[in-house]
Every structure is written in structure tokens, then in C-alpha cells.
Protein backbone atom coordinates (compact mmCIF):
# COMPACT_ATOMS: atom_id res chain seq x y z
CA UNK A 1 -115.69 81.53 32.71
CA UNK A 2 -118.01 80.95 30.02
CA UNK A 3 -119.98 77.09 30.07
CA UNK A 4 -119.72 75.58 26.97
CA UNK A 5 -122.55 72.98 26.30
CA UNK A 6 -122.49 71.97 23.08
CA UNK A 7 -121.02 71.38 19.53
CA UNK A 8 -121.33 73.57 16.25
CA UNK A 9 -121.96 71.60 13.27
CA UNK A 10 -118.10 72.23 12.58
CA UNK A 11 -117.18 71.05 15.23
CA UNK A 12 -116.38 74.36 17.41
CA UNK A 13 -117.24 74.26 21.02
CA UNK A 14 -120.62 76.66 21.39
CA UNK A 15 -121.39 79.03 24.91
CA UNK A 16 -124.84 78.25 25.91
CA UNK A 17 -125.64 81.95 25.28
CA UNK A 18 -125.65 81.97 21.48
CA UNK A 19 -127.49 78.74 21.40
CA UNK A 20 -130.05 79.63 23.32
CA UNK A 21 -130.73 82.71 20.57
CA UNK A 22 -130.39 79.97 17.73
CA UNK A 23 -132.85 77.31 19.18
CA UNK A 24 -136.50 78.12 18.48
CA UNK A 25 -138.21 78.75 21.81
CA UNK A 26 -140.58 75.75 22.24
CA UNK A 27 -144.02 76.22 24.42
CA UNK A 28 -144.00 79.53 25.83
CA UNK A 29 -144.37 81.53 22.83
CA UNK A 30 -147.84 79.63 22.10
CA UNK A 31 -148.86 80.39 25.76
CA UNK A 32 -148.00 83.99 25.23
CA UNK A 33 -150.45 84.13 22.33
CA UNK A 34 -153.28 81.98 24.56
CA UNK A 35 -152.79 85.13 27.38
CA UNK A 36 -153.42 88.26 24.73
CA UNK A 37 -156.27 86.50 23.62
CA UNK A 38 -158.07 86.03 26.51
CA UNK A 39 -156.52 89.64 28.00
CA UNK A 40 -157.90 91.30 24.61
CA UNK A 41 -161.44 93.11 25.20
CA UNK A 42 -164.46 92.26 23.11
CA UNK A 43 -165.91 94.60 20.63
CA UNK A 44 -167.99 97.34 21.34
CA UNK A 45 -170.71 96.32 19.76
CA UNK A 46 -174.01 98.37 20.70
CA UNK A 47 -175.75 97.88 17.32
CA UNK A 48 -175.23 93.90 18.21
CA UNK A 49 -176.93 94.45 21.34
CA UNK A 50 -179.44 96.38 19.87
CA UNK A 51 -180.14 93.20 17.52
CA UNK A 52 -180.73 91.29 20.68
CA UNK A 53 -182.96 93.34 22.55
CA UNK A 54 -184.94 94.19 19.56
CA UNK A 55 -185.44 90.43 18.96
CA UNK A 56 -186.62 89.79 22.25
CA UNK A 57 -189.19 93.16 22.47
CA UNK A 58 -190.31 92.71 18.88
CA UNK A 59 -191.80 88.83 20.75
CA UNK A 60 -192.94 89.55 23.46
CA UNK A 61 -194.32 92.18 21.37
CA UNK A 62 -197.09 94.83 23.59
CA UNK A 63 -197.63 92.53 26.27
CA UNK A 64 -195.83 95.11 29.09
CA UNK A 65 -195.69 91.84 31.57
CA UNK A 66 -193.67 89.63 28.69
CA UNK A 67 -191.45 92.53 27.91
CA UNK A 68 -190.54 92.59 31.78
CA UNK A 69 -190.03 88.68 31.83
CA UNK A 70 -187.74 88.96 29.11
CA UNK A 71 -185.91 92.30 30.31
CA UNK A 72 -185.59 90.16 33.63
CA UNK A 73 -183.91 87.17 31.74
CA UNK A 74 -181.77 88.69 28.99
CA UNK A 75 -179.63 90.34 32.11
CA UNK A 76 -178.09 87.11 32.67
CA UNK A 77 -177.09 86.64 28.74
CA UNK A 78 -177.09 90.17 27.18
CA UNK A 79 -174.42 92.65 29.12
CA UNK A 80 -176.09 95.34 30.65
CA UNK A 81 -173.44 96.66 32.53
CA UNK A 82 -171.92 98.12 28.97
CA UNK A 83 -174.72 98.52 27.26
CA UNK A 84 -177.37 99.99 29.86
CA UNK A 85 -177.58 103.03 28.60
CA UNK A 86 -178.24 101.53 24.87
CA UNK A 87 -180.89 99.40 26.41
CA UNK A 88 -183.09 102.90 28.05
CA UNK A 89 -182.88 104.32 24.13
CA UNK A 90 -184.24 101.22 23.22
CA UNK A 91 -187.35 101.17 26.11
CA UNK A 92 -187.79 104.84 25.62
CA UNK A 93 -187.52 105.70 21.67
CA UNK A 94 -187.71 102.06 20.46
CA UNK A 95 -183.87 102.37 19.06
CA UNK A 96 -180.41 103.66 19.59
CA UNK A 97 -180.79 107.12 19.55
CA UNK A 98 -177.32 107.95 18.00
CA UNK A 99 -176.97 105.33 14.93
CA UNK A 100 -174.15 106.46 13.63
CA UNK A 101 -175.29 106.05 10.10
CA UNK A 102 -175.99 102.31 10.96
CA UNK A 103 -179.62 101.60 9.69
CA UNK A 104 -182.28 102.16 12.25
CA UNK A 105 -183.82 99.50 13.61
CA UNK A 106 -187.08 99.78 15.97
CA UNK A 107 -189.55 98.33 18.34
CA UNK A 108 -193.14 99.08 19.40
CA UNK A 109 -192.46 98.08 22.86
CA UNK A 110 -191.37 101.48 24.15
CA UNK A 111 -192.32 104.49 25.37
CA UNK A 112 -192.51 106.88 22.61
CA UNK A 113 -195.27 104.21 20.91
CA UNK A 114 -197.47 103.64 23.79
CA UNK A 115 -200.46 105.63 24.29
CA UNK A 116 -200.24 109.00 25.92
CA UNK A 117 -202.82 108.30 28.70
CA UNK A 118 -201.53 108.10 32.28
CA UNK A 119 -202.81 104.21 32.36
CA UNK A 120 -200.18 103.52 29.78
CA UNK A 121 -197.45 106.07 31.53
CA UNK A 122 -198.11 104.11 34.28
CA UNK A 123 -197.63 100.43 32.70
CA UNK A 124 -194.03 101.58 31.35
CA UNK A 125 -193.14 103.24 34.79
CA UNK A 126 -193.88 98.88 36.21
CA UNK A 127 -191.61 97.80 33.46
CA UNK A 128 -188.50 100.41 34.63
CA UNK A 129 -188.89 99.72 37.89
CA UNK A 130 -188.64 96.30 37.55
CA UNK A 131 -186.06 96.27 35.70
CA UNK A 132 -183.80 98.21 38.11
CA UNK A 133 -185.38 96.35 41.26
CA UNK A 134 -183.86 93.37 39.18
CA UNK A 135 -180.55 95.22 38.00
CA UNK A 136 -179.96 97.90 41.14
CA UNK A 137 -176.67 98.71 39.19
CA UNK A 138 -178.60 99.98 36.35
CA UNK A 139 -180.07 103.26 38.97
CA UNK A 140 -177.45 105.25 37.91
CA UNK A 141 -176.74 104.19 34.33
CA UNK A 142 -180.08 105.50 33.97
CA UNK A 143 -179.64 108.64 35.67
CA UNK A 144 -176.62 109.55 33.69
CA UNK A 145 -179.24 108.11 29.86
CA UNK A 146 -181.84 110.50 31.22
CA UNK A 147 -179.75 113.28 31.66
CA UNK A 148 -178.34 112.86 27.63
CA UNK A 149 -182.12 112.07 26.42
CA UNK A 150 -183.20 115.48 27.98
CA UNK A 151 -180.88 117.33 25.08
CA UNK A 152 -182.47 114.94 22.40
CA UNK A 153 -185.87 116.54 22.93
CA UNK A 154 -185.62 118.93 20.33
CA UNK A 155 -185.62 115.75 17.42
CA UNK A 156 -188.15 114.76 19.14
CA UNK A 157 -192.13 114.86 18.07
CA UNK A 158 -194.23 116.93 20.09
CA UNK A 159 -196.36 113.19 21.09
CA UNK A 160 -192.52 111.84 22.21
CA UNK A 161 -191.83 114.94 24.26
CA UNK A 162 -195.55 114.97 25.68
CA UNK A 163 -194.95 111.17 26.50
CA UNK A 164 -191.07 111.66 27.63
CA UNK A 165 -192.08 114.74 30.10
CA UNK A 166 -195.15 112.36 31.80
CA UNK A 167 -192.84 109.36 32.32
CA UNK A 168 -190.43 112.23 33.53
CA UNK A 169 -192.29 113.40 36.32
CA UNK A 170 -193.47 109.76 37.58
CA UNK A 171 -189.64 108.52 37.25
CA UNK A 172 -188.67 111.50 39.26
CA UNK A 173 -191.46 111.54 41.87
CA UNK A 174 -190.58 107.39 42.52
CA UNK A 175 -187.22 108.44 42.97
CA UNK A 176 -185.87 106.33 39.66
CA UNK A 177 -183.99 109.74 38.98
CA UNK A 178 -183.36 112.88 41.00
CA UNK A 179 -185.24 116.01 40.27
CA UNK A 180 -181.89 117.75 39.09
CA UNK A 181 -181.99 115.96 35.79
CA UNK A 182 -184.37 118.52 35.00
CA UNK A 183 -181.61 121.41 34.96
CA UNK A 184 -180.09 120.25 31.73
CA UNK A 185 -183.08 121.98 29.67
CA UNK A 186 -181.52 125.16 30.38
CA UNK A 187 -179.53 124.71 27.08
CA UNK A 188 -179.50 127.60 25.11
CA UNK A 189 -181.15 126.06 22.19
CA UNK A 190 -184.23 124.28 24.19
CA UNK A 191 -184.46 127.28 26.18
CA UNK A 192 -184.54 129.99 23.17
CA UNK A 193 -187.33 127.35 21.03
CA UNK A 194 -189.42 127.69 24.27
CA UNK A 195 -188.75 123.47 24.09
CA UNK A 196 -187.67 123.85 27.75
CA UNK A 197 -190.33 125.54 29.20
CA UNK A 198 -192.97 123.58 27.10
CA UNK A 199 -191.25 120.03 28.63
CA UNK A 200 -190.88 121.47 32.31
CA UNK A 201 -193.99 122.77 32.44
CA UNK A 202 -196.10 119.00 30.79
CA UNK A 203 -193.63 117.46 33.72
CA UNK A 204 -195.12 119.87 36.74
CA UNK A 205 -198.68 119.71 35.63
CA UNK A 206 -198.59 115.51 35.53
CA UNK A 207 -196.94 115.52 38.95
CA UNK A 208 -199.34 117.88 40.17
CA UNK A 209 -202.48 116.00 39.03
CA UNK A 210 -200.39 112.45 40.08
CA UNK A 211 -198.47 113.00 43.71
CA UNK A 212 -199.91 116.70 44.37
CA UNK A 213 -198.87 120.01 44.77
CA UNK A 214 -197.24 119.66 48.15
CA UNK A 215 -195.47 116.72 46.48
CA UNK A 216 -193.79 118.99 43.34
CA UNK A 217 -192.77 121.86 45.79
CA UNK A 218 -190.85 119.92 47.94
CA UNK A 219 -188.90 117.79 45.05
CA UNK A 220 -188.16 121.70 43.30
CA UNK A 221 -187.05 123.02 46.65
CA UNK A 222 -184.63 119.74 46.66
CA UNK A 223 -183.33 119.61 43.28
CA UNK A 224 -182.61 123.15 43.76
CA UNK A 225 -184.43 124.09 41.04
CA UNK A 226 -187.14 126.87 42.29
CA UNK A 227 -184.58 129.12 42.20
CA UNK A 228 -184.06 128.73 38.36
CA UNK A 229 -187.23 128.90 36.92
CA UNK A 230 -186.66 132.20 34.97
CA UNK A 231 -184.11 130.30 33.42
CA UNK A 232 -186.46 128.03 31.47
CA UNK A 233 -188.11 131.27 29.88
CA UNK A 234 -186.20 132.49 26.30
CA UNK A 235 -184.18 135.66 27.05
CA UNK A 236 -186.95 137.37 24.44
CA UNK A 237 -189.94 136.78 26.79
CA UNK A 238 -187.86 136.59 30.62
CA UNK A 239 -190.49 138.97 32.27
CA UNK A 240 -192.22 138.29 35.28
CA UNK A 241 -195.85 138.99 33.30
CA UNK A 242 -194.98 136.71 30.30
CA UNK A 243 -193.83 133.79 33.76
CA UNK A 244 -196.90 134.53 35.48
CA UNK A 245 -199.11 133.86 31.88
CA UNK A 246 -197.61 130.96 30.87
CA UNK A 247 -197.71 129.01 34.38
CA UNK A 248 -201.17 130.46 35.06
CA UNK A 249 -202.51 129.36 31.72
CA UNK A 250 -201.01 125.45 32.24
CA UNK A 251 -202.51 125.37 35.80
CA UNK A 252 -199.61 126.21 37.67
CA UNK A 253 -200.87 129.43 39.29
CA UNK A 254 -198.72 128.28 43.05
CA UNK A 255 -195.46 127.66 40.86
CA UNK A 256 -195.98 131.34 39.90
CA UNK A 257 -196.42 131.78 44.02
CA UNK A 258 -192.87 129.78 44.93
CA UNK A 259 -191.26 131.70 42.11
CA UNK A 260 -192.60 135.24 43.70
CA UNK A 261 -191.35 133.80 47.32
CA UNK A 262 -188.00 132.92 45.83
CA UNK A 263 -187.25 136.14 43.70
CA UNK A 264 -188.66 138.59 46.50
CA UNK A 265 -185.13 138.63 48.91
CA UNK A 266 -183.61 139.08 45.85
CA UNK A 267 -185.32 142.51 44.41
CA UNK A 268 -184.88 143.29 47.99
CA UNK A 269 -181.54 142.95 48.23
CA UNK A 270 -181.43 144.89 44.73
CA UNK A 271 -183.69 147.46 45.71
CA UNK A 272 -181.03 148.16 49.02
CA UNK A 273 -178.10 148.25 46.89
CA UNK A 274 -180.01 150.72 44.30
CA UNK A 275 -180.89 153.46 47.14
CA UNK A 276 -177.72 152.88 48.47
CA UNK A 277 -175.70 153.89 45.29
CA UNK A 278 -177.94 157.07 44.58
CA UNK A 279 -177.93 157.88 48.49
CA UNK A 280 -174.04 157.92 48.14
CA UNK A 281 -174.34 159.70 44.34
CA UNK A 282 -176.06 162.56 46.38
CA UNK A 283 -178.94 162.64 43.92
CA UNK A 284 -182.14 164.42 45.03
CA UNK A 285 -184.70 163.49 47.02
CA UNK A 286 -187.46 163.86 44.65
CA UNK A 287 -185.74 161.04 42.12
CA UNK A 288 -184.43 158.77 44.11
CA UNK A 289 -188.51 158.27 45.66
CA UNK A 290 -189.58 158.03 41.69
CA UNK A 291 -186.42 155.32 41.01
CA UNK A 292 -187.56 153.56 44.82
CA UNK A 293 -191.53 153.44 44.21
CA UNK A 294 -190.97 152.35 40.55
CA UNK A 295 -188.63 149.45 41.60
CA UNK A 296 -191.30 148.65 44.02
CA UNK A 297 -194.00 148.28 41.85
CA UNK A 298 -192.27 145.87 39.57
CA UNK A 299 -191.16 143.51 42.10
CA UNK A 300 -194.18 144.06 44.03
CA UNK A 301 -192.31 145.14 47.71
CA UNK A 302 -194.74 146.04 49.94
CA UNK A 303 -194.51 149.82 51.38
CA UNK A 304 -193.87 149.18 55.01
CA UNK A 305 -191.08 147.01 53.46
CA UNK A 306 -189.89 149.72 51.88
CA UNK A 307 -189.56 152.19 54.41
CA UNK A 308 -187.89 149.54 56.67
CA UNK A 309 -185.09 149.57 53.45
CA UNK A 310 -184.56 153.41 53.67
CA UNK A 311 -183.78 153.29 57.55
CA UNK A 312 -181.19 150.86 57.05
CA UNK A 313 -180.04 151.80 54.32
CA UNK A 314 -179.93 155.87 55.04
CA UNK A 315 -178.40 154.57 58.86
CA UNK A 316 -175.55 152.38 56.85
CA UNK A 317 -174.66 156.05 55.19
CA UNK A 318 -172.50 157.36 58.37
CA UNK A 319 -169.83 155.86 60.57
CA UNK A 320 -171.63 156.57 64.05
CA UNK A 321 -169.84 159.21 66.73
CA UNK A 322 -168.56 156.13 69.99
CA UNK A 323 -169.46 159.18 72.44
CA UNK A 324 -173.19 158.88 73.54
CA UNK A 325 -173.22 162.93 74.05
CA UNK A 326 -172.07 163.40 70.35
CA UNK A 327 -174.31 160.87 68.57
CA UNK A 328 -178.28 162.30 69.02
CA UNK A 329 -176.79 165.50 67.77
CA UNK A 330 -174.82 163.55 64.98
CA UNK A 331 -178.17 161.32 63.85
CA UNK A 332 -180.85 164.36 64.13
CA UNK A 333 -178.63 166.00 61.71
CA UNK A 334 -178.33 163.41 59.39
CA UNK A 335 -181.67 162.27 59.27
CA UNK A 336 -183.24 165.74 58.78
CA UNK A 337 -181.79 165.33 55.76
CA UNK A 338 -184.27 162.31 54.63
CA UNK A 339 -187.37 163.00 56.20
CA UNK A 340 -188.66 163.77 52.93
CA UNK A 341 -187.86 160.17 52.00
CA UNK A 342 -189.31 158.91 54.68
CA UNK A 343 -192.51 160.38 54.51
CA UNK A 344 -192.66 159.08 50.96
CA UNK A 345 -193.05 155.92 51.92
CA UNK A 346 -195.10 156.32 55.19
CA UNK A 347 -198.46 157.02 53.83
CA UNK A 348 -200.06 154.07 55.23
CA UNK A 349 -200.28 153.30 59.56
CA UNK A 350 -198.78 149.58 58.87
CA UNK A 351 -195.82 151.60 57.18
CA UNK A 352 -195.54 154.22 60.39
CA UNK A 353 -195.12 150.97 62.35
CA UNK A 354 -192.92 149.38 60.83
CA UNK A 355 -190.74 152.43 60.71
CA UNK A 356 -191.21 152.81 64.51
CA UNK A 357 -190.11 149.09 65.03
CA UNK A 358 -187.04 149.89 62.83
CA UNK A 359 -185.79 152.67 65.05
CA UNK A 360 -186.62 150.60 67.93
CA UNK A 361 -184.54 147.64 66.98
CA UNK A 362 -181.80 149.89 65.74
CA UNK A 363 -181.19 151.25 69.25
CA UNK A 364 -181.71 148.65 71.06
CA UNK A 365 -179.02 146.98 68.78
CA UNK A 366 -176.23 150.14 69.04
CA UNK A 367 -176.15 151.20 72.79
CA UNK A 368 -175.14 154.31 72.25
CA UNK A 369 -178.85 155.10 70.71
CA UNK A 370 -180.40 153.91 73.53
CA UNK A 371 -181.06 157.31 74.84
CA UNK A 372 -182.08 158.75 71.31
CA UNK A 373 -185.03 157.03 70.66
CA UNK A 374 -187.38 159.69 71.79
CA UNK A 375 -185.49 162.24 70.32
CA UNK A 376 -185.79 160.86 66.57
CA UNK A 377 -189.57 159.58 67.25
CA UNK A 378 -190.18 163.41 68.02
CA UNK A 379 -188.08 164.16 64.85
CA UNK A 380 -190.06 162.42 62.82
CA UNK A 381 -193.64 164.01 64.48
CA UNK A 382 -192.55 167.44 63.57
CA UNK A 383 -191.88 166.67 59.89
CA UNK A 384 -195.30 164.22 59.99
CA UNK A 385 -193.33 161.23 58.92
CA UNK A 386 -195.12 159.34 62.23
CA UNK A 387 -198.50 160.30 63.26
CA UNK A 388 -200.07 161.00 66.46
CA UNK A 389 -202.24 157.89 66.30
CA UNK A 390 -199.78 155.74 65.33
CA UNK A 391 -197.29 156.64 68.01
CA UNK A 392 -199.92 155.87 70.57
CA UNK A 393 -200.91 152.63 69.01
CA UNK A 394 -196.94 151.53 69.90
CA UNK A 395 -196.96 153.01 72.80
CA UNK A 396 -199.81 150.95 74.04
CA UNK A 397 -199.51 147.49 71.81
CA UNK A 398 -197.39 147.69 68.32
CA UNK A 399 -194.22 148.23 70.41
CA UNK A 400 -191.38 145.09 70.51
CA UNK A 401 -190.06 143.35 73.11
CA UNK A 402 -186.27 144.82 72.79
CA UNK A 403 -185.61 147.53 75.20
CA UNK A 404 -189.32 147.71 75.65
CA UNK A 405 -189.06 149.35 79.57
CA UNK A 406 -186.36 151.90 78.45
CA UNK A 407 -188.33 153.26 75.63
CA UNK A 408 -191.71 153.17 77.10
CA UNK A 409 -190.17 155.24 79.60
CA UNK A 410 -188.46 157.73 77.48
CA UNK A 411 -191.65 158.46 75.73
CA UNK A 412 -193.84 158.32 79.19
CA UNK A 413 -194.09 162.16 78.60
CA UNK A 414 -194.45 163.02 75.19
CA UNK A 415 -197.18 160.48 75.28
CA UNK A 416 -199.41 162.09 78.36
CA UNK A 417 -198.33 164.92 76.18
CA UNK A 418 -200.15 163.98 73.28
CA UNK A 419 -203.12 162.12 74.97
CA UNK A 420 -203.67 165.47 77.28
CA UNK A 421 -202.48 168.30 76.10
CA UNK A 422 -202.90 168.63 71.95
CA UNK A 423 -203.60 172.30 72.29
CA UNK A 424 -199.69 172.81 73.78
CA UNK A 425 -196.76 173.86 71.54
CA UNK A 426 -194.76 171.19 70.33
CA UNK A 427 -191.68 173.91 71.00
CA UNK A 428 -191.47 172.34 74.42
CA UNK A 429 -190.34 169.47 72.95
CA UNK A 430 -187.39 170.88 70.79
């Protein structure tokens, strides 16, 4: 049953229900309206901030040890946590760096005003560490700023990108940012006005004179960034000559080294694949050494390199007989076939070795080569692929470890052969 509780003005009996929706609701709307106030965020205000900070800088003016105090001090009034990455504009380019068509306001106390000279890099690089030593939760603010500032450079001056790149290398070699920020200059703009390559290569030659070469090598190797540094070149000039000048005329002749050491597996691995396809295409001989030796030459791959590639690579070609007794017949045949590319690229005694080592390895790796060792050593006398000379020299000290005792035995008598008895037929050897 319903409760009545009260009287209408005419005198009707009322349910609580509809007076409750009649009576104005006393205290709790106004507490309601206390509760979105306080719930409701402040304004983002960054040009506010900027006000602040400016105030304080343009005081303390270039006194680097005032600028800190007051850095140190605003934290507590100013909020850094939302506007850190306002506040690095501000201590690198002396003002917010996008205004928004707000006027643009500036200070002298910042990096792109001091001096160039590595005293003055140096005094900023105090005031930024401070600052963070103060603020630790600024670190990665300032990572993240960096990272956006990079892809400013190119409304930069050429003094503010000189300046940026120095204070670059020193914040990256204290470990105020990782080495990786580095990788957002391969943008296709910076990259294509040479902007990237200018700034990467001012940040390498600072480090180097500041920490050291052993210093830079290790922090590219970490930021993974050795590996990339055709990418900094515009597509118009990627070649390895234009890389080479351009590092060798800033200083940088060992970067030019690391890159070599880096790209190297690489044309390798290329180079393989390359034979491989015109092995398989059944092209002749005769082009496939002109395509190999002029591959070579551009990456600069070594000849006994080389002919350790064509072993593998022509020995890859067939799927290998699982009866011992079939397979020396099976591989004499097929390598007859290539001794002509061999002895392309076995015109040195290092190469000869190496060649010799390959075989070795090879069967000592497949056991059912073991015994065929001699047979394609002998092979490869006949055609003069391997010389005399160089045969004995791994007979007596070049050979390896693997198998050693087998093979040394298997060749016991072609090698009293050759020492003693030069004059003889090689037909006994067939």
C-alpha cells in the first residue's frame, strides 16, 4: 500500500512519491557541483608555462649555474610532469618549437644561443643533467622531445644543427638518451637534403674527439645502427665510393672500416645466391667468371674467398648418391664440369689453400666423401686447378685438424709420388 505523508494545498492526501519530485532537492545538488569542479582537469596551457619558464631564464639570464638553481626550484611550482617536453624546446631552441600561431616568445638561455665551442656544449650538458638528476622522471620525457627535435632539424640554421648534433653526441655518450634516437634521421626528406648525413656525421666526429673511437663503435654496434649507415646517404649518391669520401673527408676513415666489416657477409651472401642462380640457369663458364670477378671487385671479396664460394656453392648443385661406391664416380663427374671455374679463381697459392681446406672440411663433414678426398685433389692436379707446391705445403703444414690422419694417409702416395718421382706419368694415377 502506498504511504501517504502529507496534504495538497486542497486538501487531498499526497503519496510521498510525487512529493518528493515537487520539493526542490536541498544540499546535494550544490555538493554535486563542488565534485565536477574539483574532478574537472585544468587547461592545457603550454604557452602559460612557457610564460613561466621564460620569466625565470630571461633572470637568471646567462649565468648557466642560476639557470640550474631556478630549473631546480620551479619543479616544485611549475608542472613538469605535463609540460616536460615544452620545457627541453625551451632549453634547447629558447621557445616552443610548435607555436601554433601563438606569438613566439624566446630566451638566450639555451642551447641554440650559446657558443658553439665544446666549453659551452659542455656547460649546457651540467645544466641537463642536473636537471634530470633532480627530476629522474623527466629521463624519458626527454628521450621521447629528442626523438621529435631530430625531425625539426631541417628549420633549423646550420649554427642550431652544428650546436644540436654536439650536445647530441655528449647527451648520448652520458647515457641522457640512447644511441637509437639517432635512427629517426632516416626520414626521407633529411635523408634526400643530405641534412641526415651532415647531422650524423658533426655527432660521430664530436664523440670521437670527446669519449674516443673505441667509445662511438661500441654505442653504434648497440643502438644497432652500424648496420644502417647507407641509409643516411640520399638514394642519388648511395655508393660505396661517394660513403667512403664523405666519412674519409670528416675524419671518419674507421666508420668507413665498421661499415666495410658490416656490409662484407652481406655481398657474400649475395655473391652465393648470384652463382647459384646462373649455376642452375646453365649459363657458360666463361660469363658466369666475368659476372663472379666483377661482383668481387665491387664489394672487394678477397679471391681465396671466392673460390671457397664456388665449392659450396657448385657442391649445393646435386643431391649426393647415400652409397659410398656410387658417390666418387657421381662427384668426379660433376666437378669436371667446373674446373674451369675453379681455376679462375685459383691463381694465387693462398687461394689453392683455401680450396684444399674446403674439400677437406667438406668430407670430413659428409662421410660418405671420406674416401674421395684423394681422388678430387688428383682431379684438380690434372686440370692445374691445385699445384704441385701447394699440395705439398698441406700435406706438410696448411692441412686442418678434421680428419687430418685419414687424409694424410690417403695422399701418403701421391705425395712420395710427387716429391720422388716427377718424371712418372700421372696415368698411374687415373
Amino acid at each position: 500500500a502506498t504511504t501517504y505523508v502529507q496534504l495538497s494545498s486542497d486538501g487531498t492526501r499526497v503519496p510521498s512519491y510525487c512529493m518528493s519530485q515537487k520539493t526542490e532537492k536541498p544540499v546535494l545538488s550544490g555538493q554535486r557541483i563542488k565534485t565536477r569542479k574539483r574532478d574537472e582537469k585544468e587547461k592545457y596551457d603550454p604557452a602559460g608555462f612557457r610564460d613561466a619558464v621564460l620569466q625565470g631564464l630571461n633572470k637568471a639570464g646567462t649565468d648557466l649555474e642560476a639557470v640550474s638553481k631556478f630549473l631546480d626550484t620551479a619543479g616544485s611550482k611549475l608542472d613538469y610532469r605535463r609540460y616536460g617536453e615544452a620545457l627541453f624546446d625551451i632549453l634547447i631552441a629558447g621557445g616552443l618549437l610548435a607555436q601554433d600561431g601563438d606569438k613566439p616568445c624566446k630566451t638566450n638561455a639555451c642551447v641554440f644561443e650559446a657558443s658553439a665551442d665544446m666549453d659551452s656544449m659542455h656547460n649546457y650538458e651540467q645544466v641537463f643533467i642536473k636537471l634530470m638528476r633532480r627530476y629522474k622522471y623527466l629521463e624519458k620525457m626527454f628521450e621521447d622531445e629528442m626523438k621529435k627535435i631530430l625531425i625539426f632539424i631541417k628549420g633549423f640554421t646550420e649554427s642550431e644543427r652544428i650546436k644540436l648534433a654536439r650536445m647530441t653526441a655528449l647527451w648520448i655518450s652520458n647515457g641522457s638518451v640512447p644511441p637509437t634516437v639517432l635512427l629517426v634521421l632516416i626520414n626521407e626528406h633529411l635523408v634526400k637534403d643530405n641534412l641526415a648525413l651532415d647531422f650524423l656525421m658533426e655527432v660521430f666526429v664530436t664523440w670521437k674527439q670527446e669519449k674516443g673511437l673505441a667509445s662511438l663503435m661500441t654505442a653504434l654496434k648497440r643502438g644497432g645502427i652500424e648496420s644502417r649507415l647507407m641509409e643516411f646517404v640520399p638514394l642519388n649518391k648511395r655508393t660505396e665510393e661517394h660513403f667512403r669520401a664523405a666519412f674519409e673527408e670528416r675524419g671518419l676513415a674507421d666508420i668507413v672500416k665498421l661499415h666495410k666489416a658490416q656490409q662484407y657477409p652481406q655481398a657474400k651472401r649475395d655473391l652465393q645466391l648470384q652463382l647459384e642462380e646462373q649455376l642452375s640457369e646453365g649459363r657458360a663458364i666463361k660469363d658466369i667468371v666475368a659476372d663472379v670477378k666483377d661482383s668481387a671487385a665491387k664489394n672487394s671479396i678477397a679471391e681465396h674467398e671466392v673460390v671457397a664460394l664456388v665449392w659450396t656453392t657448385v657442391m649445393s648443385q646435386v643431391e649426393w648418391n647415400k652409397k659410398e661406391e656410387l658417390v666418387a664416380e657421381q662427384a668426379l663427374k660433376h666437378l669436371k664440369q667446373y674446373t674451369a671455374l675453379f681455376g679462375a679463381f685459383t691463381t694465387t697459392a693462398r687461394s689453392e689453400l683455401a680450396l684444399m681446406l674446403k674439400i677437406q672440411e667438406f668430407c670430413y663433414g659428409n662421410m660418405n666423401f671420406m674416401k674421395v678426398f684423394q681422388k678430387i685433389i688428383l682431379l684438380f692436379y690434372k686440370t692445374d686447378v691445385l699445384s704441385e707446391e701447394v699440395i705439398l705445403k698441406w700435406y706438410k703444414e696448411g692441412h686442418s685438424v678434421k680428419g687430418k690422419m685419414m687424409f694424410l694417409d690417403q695422399m701418403r702416395k701421391f705425395i712420395e709420388w710427387l716429391q720422388n718421382a716427377e718424371e712418372e706419368s700421372e696415368s698411374g694415377w687415373d
